[in-house]
N, C-alpha and C. Protein backbone atom coordinates (compact mmCIF):
# COMPACT_ATOMS: atom_id res chain seq x y z
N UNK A 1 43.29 2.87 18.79
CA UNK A 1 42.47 1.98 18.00
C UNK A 1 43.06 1.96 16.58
N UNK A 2 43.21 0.78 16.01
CA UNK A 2 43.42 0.70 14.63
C UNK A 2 42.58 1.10 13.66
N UNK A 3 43.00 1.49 12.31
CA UNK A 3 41.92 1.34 11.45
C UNK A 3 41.09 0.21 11.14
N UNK A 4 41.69 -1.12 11.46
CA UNK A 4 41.12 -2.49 11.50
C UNK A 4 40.08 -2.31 12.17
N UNK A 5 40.30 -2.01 13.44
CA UNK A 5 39.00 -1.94 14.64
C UNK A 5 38.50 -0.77 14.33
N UNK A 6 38.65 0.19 13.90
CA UNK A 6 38.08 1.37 13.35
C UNK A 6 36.59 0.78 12.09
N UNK A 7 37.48 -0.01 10.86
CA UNK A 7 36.55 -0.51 9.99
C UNK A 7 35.75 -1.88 10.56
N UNK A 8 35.97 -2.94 11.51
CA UNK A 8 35.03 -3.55 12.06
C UNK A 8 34.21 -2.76 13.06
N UNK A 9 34.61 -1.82 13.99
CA UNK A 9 33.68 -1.27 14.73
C UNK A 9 32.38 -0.56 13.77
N UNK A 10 32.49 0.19 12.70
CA UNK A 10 31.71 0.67 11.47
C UNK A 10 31.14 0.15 11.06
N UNK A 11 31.31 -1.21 10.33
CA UNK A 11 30.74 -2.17 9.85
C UNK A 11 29.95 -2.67 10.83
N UNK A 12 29.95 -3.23 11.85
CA UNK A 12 29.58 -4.02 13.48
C UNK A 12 27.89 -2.80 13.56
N UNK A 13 28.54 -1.12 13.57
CA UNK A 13 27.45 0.14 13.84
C UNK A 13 26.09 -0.12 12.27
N UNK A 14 27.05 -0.19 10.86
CA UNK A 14 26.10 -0.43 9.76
C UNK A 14 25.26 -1.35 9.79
N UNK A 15 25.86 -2.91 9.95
CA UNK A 15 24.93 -3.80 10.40
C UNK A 15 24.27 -3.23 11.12
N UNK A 16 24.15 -3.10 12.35
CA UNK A 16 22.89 -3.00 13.72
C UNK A 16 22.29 -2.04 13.32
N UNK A 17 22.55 -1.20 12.57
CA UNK A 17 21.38 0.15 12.10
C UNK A 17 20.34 -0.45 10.75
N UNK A 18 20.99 -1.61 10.11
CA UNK A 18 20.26 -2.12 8.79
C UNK A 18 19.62 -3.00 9.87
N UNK A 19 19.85 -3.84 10.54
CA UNK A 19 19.02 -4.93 10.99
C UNK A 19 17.36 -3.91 11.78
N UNK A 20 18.08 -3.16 12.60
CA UNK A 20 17.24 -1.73 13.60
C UNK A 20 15.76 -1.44 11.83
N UNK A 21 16.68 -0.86 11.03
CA UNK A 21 16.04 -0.10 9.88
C UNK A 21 14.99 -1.45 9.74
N UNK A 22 15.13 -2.84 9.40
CA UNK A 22 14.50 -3.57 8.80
C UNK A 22 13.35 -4.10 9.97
N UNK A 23 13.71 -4.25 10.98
CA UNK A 23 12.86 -4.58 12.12
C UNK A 23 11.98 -3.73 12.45
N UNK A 24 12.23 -1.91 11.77
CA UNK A 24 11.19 -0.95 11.94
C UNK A 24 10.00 -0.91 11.20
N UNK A 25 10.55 -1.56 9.88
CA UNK A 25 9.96 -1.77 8.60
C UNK A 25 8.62 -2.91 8.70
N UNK A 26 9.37 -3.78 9.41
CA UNK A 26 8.58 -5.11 9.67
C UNK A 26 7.06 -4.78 10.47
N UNK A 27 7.77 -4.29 11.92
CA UNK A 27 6.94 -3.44 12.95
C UNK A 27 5.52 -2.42 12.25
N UNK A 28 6.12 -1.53 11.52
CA UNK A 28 5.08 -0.87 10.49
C UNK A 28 4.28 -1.77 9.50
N UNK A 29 4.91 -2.34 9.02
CA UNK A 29 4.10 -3.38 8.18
C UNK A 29 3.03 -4.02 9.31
N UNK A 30 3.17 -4.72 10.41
CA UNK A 30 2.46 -5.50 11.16
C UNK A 30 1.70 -4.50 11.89
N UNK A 31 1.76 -3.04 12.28
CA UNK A 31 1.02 -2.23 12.99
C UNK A 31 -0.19 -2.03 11.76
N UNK A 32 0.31 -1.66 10.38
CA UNK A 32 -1.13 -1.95 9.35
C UNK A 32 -1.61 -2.63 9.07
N UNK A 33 -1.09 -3.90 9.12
CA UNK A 33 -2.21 -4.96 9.34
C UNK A 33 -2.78 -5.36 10.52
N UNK A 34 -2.55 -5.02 12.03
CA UNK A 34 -3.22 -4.73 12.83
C UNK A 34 -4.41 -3.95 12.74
N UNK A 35 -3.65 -2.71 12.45
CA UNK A 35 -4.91 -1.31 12.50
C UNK A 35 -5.99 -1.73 11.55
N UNK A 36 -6.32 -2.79 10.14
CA UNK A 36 -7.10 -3.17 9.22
C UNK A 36 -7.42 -4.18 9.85
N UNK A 37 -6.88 -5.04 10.87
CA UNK A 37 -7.78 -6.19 11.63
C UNK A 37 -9.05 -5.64 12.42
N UNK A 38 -7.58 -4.52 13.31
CA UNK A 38 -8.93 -3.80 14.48
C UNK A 38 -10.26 -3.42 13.39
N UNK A 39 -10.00 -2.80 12.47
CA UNK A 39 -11.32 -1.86 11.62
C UNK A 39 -11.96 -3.39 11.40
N UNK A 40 -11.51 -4.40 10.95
CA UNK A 40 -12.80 -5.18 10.42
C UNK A 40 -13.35 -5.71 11.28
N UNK A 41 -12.51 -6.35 12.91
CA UNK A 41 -13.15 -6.57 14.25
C UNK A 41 -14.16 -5.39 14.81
N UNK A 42 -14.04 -4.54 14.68
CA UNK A 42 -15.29 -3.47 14.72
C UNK A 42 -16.29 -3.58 14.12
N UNK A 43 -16.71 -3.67 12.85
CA UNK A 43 -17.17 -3.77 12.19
C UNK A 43 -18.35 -4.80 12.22
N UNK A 44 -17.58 -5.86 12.57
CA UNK A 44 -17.95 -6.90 12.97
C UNK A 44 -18.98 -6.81 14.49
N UNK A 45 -18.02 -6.40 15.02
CA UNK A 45 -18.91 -6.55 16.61
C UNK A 45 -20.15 -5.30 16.01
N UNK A 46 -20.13 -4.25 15.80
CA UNK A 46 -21.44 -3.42 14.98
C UNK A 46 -22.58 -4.44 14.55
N UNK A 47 -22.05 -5.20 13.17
CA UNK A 47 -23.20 -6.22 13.23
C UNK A 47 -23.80 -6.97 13.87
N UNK A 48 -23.07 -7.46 14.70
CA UNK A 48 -23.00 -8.68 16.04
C UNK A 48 -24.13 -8.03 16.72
N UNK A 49 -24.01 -6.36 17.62
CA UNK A 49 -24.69 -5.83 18.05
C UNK A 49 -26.38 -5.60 17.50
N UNK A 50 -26.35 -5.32 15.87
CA UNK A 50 -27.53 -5.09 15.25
C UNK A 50 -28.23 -6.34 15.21
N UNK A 51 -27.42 -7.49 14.92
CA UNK A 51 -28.17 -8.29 15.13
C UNK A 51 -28.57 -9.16 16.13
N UNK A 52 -28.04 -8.60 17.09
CA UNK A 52 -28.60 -9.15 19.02
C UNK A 52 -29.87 -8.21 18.95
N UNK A 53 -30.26 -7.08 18.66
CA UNK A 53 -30.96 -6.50 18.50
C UNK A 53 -32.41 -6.39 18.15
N UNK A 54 -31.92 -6.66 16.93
CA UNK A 54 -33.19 -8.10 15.97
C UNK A 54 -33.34 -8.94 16.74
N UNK A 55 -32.47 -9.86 17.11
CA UNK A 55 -32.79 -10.87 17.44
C UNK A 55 -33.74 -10.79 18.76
N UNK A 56 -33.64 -9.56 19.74
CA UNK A 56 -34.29 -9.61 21.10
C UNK A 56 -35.62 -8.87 20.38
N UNK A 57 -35.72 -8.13 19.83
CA UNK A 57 -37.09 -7.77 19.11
C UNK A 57 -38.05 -8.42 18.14
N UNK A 58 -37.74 -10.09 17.86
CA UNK A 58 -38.15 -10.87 17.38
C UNK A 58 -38.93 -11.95 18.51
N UNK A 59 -37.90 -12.00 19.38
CA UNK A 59 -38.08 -12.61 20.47
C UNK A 59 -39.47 -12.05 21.59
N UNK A 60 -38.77 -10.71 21.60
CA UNK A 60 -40.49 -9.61 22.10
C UNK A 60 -41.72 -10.00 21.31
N UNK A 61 -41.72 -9.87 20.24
CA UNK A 61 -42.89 -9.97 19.28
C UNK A 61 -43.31 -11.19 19.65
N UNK A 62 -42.38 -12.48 19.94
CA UNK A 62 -43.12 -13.53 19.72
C UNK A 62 -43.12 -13.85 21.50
N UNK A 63 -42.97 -13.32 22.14
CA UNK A 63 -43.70 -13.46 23.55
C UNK A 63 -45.06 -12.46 23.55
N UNK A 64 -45.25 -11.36 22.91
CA UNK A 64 -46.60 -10.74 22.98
C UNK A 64 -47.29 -11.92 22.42
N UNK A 65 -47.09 -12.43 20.91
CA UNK A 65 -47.99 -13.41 20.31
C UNK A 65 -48.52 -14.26 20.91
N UNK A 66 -47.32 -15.12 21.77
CA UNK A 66 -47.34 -16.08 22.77
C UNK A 66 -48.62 -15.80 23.96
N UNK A 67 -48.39 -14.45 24.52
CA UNK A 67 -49.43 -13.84 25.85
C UNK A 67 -50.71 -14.14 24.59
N UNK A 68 -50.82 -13.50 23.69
CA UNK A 68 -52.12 -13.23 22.91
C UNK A 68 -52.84 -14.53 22.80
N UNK A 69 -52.19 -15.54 22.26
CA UNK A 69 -52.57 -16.88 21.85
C UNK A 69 -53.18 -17.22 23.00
N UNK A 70 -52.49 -16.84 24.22
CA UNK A 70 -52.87 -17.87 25.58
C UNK A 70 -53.97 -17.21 25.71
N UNK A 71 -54.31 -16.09 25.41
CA UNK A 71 -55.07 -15.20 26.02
C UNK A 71 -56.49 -15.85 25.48
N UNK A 72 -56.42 -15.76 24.16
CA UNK A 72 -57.17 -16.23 23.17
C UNK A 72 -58.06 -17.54 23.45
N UNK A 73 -56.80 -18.36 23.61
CA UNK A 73 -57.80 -19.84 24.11
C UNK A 73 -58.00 -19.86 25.44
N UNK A 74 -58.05 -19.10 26.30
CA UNK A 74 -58.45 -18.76 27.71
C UNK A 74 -60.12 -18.23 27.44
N UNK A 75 -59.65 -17.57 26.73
CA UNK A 75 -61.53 -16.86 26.12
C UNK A 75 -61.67 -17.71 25.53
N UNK A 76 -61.64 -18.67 24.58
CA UNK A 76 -62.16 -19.42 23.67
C UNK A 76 -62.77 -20.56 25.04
N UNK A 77 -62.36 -20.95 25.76
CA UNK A 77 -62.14 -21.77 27.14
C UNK A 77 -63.47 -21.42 27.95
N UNK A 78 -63.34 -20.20 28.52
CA UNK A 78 -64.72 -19.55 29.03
C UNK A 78 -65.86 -19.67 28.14
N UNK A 79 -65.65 -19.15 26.51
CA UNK A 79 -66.85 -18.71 26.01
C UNK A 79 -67.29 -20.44 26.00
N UNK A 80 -66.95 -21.59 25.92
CA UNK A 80 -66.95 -23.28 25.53
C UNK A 80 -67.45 -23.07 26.60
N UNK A 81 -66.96 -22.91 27.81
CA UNK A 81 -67.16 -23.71 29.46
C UNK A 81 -66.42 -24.28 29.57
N UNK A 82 -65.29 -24.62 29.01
CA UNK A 82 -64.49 -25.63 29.26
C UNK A 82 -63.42 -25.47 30.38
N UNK A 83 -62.90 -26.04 31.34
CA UNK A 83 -61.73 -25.78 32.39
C UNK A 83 -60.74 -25.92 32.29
N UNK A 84 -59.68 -25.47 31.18
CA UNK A 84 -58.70 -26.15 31.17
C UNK A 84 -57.69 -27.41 29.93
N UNK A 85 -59.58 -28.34 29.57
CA UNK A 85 -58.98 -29.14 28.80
C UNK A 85 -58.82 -28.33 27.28
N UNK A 86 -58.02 -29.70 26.27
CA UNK A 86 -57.31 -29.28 25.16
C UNK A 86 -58.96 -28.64 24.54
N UNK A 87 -58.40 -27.39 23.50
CA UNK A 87 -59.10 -26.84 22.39
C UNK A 87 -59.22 -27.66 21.15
């Protein structure tokens, strides 16, 4: 082998280790802004969850209200005599 092919084979190894080095760089950069996506997608679904939560315990409350009301003009219904028609 020449020193010619000696100094392009070297040069040919420096390149591919700078391009390797910079593509690792990149990779790390994009794995932390991943890992800060995942944390705020968490975060997120947490609230999502608290507020399905609320939301089905709002929903409870206002089906008891709902039973109560009916209940209510059912007695209001009897104590009238009435069968049925509007209050």
């Amino acid at each position: 082998m020449t020193d010619e092919e000696r100094q392009r084979q070297m040069e040919f190894i420096l390149d591919t280790l700078a391009r390797l080095t910079a593509s690792t760089s990149q990779l790390a950069e994009s794995d932390a802004i991943d890992r800060a996506r995942r944390v705020r997608l968490e975060e997120s679904f947490v609230v999502l969850l608290e507020l399905a939560g609320r939301h089905e315990e709002r929903l409870d409350q206002n089906d008891r209200r709902a039973a109560r009301l009916e209940e209510s003009m059912a007695e209001l219904r009897r104590l009238t005599g009435q069968n049925g028609g509007d209050v």
